[in-house]
C-alpha atoms as a PDB file:
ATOM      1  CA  UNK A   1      83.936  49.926   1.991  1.00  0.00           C
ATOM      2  CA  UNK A   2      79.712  49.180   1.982  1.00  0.00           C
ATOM      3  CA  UNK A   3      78.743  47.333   5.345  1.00  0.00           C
ATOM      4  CA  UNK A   4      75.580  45.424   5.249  1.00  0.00           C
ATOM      5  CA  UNK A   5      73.431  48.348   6.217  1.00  0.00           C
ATOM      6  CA  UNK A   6      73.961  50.531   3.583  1.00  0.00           C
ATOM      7  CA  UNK A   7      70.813  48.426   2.632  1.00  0.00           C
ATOM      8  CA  UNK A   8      68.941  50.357   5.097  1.00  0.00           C
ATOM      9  CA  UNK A   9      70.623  53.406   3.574  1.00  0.00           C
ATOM     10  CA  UNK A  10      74.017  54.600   3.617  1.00  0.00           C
ATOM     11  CA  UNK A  11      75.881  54.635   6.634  1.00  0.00           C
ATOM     12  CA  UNK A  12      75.857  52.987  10.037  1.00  0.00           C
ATOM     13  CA  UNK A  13      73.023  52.756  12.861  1.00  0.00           C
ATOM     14  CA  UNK A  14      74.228  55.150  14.917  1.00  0.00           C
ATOM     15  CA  UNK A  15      76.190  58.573  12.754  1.00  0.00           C
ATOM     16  CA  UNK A  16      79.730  59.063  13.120  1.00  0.00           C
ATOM     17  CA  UNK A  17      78.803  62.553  14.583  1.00  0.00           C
ATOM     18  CA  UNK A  18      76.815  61.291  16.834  1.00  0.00           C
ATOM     19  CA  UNK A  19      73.740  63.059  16.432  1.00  0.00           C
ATOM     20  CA  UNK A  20      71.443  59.934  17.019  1.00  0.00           C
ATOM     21  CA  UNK A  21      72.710  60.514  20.955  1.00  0.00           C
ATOM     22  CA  UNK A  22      71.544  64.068  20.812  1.00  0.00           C
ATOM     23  CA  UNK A  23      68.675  64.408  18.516  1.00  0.00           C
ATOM     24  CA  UNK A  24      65.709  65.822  19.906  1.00  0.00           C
ATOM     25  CA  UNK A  25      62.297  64.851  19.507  1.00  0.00           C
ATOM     26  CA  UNK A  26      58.964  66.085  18.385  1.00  0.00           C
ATOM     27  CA  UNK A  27      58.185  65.408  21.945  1.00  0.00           C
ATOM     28  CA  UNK A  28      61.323  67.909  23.133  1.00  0.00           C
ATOM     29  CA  UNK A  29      59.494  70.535  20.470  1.00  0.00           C
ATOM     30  CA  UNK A  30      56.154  70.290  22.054  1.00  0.00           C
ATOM     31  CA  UNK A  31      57.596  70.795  25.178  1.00  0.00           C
ATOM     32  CA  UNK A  32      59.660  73.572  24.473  1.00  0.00           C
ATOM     33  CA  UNK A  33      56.233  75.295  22.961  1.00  0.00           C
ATOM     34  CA  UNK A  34      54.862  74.866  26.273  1.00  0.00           C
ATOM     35  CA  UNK A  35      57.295  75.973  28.138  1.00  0.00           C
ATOM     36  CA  UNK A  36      57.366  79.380  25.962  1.00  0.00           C
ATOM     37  CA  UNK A  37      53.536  79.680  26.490  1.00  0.00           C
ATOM     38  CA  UNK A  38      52.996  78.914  23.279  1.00  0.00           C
ATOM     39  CA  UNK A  39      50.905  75.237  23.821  1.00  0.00           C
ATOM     40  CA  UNK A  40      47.087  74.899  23.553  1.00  0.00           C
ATOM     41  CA  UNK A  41      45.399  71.242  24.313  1.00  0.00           C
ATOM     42  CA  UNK A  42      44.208  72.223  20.793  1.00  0.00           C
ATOM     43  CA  UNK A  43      47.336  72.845  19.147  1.00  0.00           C
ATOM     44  CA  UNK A  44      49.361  69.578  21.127  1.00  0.00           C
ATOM     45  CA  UNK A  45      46.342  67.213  20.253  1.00  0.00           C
ATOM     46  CA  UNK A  46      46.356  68.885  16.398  1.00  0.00           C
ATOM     47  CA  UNK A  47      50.153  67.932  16.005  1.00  0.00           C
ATOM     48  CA  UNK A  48      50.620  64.981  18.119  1.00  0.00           C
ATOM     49  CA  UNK A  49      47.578  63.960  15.384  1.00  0.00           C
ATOM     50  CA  UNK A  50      49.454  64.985  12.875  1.00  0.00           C
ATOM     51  CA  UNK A  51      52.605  62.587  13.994  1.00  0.00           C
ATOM     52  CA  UNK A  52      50.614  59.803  14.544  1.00  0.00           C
ATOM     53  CA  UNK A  53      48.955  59.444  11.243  1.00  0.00           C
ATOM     54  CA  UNK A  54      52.740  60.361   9.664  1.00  0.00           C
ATOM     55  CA  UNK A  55      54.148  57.456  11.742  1.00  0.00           C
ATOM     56  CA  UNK A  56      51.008  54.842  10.620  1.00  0.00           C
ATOM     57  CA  UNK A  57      52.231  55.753   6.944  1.00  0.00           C
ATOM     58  CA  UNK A  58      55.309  54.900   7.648  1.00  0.00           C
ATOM     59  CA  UNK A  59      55.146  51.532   8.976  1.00  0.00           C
ATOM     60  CA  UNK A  60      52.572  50.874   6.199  1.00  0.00           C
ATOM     61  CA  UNK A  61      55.394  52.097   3.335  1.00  0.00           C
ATOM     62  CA  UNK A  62      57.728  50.084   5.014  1.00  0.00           C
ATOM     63  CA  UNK A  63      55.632  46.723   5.246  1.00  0.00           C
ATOM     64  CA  UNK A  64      54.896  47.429   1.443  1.00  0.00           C
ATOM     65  CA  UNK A  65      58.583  46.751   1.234  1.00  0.00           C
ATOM     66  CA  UNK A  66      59.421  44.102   3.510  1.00  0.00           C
ATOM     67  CA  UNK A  67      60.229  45.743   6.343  1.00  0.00           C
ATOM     68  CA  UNK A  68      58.657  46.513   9.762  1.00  0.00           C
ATOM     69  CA  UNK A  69      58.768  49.767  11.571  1.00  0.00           C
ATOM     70  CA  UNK A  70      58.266  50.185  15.241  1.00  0.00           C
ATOM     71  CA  UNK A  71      58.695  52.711  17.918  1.00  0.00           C
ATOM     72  CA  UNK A  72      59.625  52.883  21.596  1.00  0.00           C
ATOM     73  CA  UNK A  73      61.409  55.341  24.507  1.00  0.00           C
ATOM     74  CA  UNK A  74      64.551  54.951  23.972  1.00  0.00           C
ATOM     75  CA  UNK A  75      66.698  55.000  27.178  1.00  0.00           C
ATOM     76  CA  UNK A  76      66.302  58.592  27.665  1.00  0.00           C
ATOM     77  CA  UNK A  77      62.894  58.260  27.106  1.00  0.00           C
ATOM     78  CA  UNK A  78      62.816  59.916  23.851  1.00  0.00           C
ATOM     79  CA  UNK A  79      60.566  58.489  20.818  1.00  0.00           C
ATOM     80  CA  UNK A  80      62.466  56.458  18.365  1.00  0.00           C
ATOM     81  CA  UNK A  81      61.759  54.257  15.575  1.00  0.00           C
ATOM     82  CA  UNK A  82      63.061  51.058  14.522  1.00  0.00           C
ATOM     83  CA  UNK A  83      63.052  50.174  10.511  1.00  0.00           C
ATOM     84  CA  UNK A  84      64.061  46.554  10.217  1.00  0.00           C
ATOM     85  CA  UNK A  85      64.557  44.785   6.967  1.00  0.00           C
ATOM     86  CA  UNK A  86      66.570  41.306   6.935  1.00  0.00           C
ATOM     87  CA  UNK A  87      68.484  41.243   9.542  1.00  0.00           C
ATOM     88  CA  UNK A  88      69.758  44.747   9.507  1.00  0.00           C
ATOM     89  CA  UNK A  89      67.968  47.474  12.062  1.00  0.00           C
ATOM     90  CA  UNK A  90      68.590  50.909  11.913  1.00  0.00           C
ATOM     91  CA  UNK A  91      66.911  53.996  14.934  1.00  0.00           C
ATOM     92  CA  UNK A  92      65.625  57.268  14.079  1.00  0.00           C
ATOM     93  CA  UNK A  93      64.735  60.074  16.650  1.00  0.00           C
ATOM     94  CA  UNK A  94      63.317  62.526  13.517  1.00  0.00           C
ATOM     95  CA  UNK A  95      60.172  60.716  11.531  1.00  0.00           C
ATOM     96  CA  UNK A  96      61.593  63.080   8.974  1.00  0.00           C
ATOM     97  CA  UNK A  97      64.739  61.309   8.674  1.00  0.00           C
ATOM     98  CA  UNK A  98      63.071  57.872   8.859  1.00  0.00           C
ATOM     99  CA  UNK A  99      60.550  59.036   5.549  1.00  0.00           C
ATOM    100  CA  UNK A 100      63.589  60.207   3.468  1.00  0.00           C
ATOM    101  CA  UNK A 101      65.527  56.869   4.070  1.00  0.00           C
ATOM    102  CA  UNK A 102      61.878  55.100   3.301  1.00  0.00           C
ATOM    103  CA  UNK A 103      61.813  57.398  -0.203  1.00  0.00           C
ATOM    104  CA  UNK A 104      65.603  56.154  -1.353  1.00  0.00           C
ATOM    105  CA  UNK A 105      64.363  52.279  -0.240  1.00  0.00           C
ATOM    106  CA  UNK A 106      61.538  52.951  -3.005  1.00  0.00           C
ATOM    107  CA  UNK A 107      58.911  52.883  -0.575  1.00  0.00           C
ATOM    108  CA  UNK A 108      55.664  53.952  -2.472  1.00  0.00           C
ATOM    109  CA  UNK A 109      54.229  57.019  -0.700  1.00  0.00           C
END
């Protein structure tokens, strides 16, 4: 059986095993670096950067096909994106996730 958002990919918003409850963020990662010492201002600027400009690619691939890509906290105050195309929505807590789901929508790169 294909719901409606297997146009956004296969599967529903939220995964059966419910990782999208317990998926940590870059955030979590940067914080866990810090916590082990291991966090510059250099180094957090350098990959919070590097996120930023990955993000701003993303929500231009998406717009290239008709879709629009935002992010907020969720309610745990985690990042999370939003890809919305039609009227079917589905969150991501990993960018990584969101880019490989942008790839199978042919999304030019």
């Amino acid at each position: 059986m294909h719901s409606h958002l297997d146009a956004l990919g296969a599967g529903s918003a939220v995964p059966e095993n419910g990782d999208a409850l317990t998926a940590g963020t870059v955030q979590d990662a940067l914080d866990q670096e810090s916590s082990n010492g291991l966090d510059s201002d250099a180094h957090s600027h350098g990959e919070q950067a590097q996120i930023e400009k990955r993000a701003q690619t993303a929500r231009a691939r998406a717009a290239l096909i008709g879709a629009t890509l935002v992010d907020m906290p969720d309610d745990a105050g985690r990042r999370e994106w939003l890809l919305t195309r039609w009227t079917l929505t589905r969150s991501f807590h990993h960018l990584g996730d969101l880019e490989k789901l942008l790839d199978r929508m042919g999304a030019p790169a």
